[in-house]
C-alpha atoms as a PDB file:
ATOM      1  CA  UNK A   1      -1.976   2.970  16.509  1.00  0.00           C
ATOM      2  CA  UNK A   2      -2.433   6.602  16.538  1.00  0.00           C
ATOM      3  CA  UNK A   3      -3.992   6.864  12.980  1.00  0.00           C
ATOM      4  CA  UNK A   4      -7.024   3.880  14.293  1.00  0.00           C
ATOM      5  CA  UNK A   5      -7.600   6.321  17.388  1.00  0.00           C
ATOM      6  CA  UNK A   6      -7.991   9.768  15.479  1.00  0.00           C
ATOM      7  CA  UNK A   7     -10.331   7.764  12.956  1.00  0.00           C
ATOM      8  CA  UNK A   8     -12.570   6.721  15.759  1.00  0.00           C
ATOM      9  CA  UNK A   9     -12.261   9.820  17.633  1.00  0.00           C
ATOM     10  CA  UNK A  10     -13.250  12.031  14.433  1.00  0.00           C
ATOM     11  CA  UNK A  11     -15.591   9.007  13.108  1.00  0.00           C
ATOM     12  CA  UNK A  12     -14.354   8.526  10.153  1.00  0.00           C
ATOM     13  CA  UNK A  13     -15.104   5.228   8.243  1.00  0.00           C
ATOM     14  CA  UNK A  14     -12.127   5.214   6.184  1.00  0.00           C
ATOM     15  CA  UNK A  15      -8.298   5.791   6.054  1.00  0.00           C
ATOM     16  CA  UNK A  16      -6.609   7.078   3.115  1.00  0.00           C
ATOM     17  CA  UNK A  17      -2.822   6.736   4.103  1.00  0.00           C
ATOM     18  CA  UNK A  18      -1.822   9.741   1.822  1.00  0.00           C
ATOM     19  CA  UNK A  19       1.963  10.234   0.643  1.00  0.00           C
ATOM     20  CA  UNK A  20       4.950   9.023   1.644  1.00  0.00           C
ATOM     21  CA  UNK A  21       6.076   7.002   4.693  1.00  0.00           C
ATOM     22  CA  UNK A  22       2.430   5.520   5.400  1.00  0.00           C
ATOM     23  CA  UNK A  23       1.246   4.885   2.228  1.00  0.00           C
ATOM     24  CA  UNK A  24       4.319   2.666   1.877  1.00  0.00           C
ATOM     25  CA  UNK A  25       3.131   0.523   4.748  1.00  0.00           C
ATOM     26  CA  UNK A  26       1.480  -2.539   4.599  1.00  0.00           C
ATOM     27  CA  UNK A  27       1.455  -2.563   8.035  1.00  0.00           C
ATOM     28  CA  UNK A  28      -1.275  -0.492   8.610  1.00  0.00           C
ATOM     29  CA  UNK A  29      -3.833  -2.096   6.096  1.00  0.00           C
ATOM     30  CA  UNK A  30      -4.614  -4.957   8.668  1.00  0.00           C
ATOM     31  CA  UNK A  31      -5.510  -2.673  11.341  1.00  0.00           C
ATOM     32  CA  UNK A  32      -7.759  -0.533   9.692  1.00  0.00           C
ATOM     33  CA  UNK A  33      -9.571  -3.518   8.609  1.00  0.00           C
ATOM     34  CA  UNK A  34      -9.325  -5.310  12.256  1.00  0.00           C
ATOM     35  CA  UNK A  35     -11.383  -1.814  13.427  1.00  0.00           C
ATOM     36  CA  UNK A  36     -13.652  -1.538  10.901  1.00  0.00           C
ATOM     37  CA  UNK A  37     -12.509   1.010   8.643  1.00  0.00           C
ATOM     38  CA  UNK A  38     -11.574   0.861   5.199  1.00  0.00           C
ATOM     39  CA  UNK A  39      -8.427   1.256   4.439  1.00  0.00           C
ATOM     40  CA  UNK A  40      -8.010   3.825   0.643  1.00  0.00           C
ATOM     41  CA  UNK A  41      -5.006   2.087  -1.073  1.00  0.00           C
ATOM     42  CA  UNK A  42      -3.459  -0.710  -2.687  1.00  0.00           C
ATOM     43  CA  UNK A  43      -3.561  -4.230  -0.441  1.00  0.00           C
ATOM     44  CA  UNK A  44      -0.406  -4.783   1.539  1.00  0.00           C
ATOM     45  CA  UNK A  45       0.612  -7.714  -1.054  1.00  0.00           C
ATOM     46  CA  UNK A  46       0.443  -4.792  -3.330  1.00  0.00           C
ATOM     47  CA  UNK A  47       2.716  -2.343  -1.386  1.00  0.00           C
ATOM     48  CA  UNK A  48       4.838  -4.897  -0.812  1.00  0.00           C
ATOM     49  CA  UNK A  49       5.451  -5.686  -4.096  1.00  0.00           C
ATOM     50  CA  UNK A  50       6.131  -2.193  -4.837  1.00  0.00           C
ATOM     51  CA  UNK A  51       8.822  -2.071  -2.741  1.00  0.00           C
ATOM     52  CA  UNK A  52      10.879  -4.258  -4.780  1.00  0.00           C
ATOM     53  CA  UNK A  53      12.371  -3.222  -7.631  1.00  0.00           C
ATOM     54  CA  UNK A  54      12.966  -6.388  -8.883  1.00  0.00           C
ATOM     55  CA  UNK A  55       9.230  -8.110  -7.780  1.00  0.00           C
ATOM     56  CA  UNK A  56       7.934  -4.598  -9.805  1.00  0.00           C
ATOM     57  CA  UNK A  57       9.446  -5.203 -12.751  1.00  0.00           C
ATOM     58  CA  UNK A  58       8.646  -8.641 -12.723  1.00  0.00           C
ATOM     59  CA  UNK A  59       5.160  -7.541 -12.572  1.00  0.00           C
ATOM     60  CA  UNK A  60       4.859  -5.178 -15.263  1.00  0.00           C
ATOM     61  CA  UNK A  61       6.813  -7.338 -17.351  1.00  0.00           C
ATOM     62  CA  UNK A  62       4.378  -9.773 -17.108  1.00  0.00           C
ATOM     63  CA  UNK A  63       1.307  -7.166 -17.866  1.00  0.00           C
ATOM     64  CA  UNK A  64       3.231  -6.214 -21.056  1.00  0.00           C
ATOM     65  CA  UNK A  65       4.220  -2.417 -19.790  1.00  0.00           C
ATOM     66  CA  UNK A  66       7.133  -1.304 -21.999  1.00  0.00           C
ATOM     67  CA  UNK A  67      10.100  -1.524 -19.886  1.00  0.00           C
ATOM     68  CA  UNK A  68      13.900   1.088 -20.153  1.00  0.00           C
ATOM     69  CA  UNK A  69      16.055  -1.363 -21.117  1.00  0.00           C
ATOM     70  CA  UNK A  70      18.864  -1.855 -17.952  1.00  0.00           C
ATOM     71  CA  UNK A  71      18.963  -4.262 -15.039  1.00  0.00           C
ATOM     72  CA  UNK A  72      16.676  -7.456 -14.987  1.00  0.00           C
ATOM     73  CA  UNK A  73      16.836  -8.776 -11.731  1.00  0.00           C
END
């Protein structure tokens, strides 16, 4: 993965995925772990959960956020 190889080749200890595309991936949390870096963000159960609408709503539901009235589920 070309973000593991410019952290080792700059020596960087951590990855912050930044915004957009990879920040969305919970891909790339595992192997930034499995090389020793630390990976800036939310855990991939996390991002995944993000990217449902429904599973997100769910969620905040749940932690009592005040929710726009509109689909449930």
């Amino acid at each position: 993965m070309r973000v593991i190889e410019a952290a080792r080749k700059s020596g960087a200890e951590a990855v912050h995925p930044g915004y957009g595309f990879l920040s969305e991936s919970a891909e790339l949390r595992k192997p930034c772990l499995d090389a020793g870096l630390v990976f800036v963000g939310p855990t991939a159960a996390m991002i995944r959960l993000m990217g449902s609408k429904s599973g997100s709503k769910m969620l905040m539901e749940k932690a009592g956020v005040p929710l726009v009235a509109g689909l449930s589920r």
